[in-house]
Protein backbone atom coordinates (compact mmCIF):
# COMPACT_ATOMS: atom_id res chain seq x y z
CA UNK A 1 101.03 85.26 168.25
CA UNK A 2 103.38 85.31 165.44
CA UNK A 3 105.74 88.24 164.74
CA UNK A 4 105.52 90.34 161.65
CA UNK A 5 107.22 88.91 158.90
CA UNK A 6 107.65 85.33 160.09
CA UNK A 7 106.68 82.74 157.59
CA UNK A 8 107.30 79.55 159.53
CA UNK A 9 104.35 77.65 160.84
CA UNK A 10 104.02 75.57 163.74
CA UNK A 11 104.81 71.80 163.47
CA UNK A 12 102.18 69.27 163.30
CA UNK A 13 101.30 67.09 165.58
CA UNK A 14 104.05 63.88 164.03
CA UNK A 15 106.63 66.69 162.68
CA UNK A 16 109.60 67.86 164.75
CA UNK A 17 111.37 71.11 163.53
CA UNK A 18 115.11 70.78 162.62
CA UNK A 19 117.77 72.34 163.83
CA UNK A 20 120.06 73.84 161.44
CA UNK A 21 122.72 71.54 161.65
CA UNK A 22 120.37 68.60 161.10
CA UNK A 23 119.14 70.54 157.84
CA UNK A 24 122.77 70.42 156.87
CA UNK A 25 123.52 67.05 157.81
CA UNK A 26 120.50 65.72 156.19
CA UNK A 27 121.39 68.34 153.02
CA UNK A 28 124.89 66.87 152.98
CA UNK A 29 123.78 63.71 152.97
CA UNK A 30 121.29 64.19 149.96
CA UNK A 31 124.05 66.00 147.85
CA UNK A 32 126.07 62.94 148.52
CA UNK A 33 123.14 60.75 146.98
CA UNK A 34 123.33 63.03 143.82
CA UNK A 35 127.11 62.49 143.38
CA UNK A 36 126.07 58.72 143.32
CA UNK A 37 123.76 59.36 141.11
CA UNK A 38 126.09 61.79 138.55
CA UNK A 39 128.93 58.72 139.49
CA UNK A 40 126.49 56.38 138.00
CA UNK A 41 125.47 57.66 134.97
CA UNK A 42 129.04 56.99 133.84
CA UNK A 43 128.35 52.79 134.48
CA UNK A 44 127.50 51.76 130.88
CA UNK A 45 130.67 54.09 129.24
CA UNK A 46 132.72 52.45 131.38
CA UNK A 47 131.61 48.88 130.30
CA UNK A 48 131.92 49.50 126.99
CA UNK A 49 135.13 51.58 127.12
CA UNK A 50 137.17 48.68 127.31
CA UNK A 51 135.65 47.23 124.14
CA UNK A 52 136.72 50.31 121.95
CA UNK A 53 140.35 50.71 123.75
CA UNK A 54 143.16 48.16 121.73
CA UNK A 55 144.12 45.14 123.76
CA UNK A 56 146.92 42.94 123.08
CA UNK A 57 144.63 39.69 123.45
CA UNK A 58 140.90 38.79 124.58
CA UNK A 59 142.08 38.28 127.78
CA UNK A 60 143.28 41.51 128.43
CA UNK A 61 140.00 43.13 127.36
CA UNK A 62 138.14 40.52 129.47
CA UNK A 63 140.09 41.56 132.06
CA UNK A 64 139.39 45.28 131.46
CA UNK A 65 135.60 44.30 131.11
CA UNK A 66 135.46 42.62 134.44
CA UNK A 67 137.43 45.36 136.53
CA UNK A 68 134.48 47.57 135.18
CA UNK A 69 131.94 45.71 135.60
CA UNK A 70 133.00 44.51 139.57
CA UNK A 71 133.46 48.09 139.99
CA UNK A 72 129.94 48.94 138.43
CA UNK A 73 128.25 46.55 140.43
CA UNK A 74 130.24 47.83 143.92
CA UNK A 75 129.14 51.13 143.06
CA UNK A 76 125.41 50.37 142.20
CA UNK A 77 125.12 48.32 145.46
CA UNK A 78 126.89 51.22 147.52
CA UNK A 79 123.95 53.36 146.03
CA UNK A 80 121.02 51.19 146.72
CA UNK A 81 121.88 50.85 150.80
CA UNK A 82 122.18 54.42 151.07
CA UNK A 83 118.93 54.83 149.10
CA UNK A 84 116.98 52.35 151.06
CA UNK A 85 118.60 53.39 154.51
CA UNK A 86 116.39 54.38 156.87
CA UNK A 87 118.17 57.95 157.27
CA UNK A 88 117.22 58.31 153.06
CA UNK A 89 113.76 57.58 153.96
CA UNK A 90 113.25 59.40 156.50
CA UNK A 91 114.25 62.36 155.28
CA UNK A 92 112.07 61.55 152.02
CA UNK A 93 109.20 60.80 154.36
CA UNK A 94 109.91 64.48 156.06
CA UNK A 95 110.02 66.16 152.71
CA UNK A 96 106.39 64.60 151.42
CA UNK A 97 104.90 65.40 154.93
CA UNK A 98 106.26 68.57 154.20
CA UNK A 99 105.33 69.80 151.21
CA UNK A 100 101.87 68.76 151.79
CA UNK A 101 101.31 70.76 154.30
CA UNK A 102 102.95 74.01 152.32
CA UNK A 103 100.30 72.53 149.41
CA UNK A 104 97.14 73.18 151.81
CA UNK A 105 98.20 76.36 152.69
């Protein structure tokens, strides 16, 4: 029987509860998909930063171009593998089993 007060419902039969410190590893590790995220709304700024700053020749703002661009691209690929790892989608997974289960109750 339950005690007074508690809210928490059994697992399912294919969910496992967490213990706290894998709620705040796999919290941690969501915030640190959001920084990505916030990092990468900067991408096109940076691109075309470069193009508004004065350069001495073409080459120079080439240069500038491609160091932002590389960088970009590094960062955009960094995100993706950490979005398709299979710790991201797991916990994704876990989060849709679980809120449909809090939606039929």
């Amino acid at each position: 029987m339950a005690e007074a007060g508690s809210n928490s419902t059994p697992p399912t039969a294919g969910q496992q509860t967490m213990s706290a410190t894998e709620i705040e590893a796999a919290l941690a590790h969501l915030e640190m998909l959001q920084d990505r995220i916030d990092s990468l709304r900067t991408t096109i700024p940076s691109l075309v930063s470069p193009l508004a700053q004065s350069a001495t020749s073409r080459a120079e703002m080439f240069g500038r171009v491609r160091k932002a661009a590389v960088q970009s691209a590094g960062d955009l690929k960094a995100f993706r593998e950490e979005w398709g790892s299979e710790r991201t989608r797991g916990l994704l997974a876990r989060g849709r089993e679980g809120y449909g289960e809090v939606a039929k109750a």
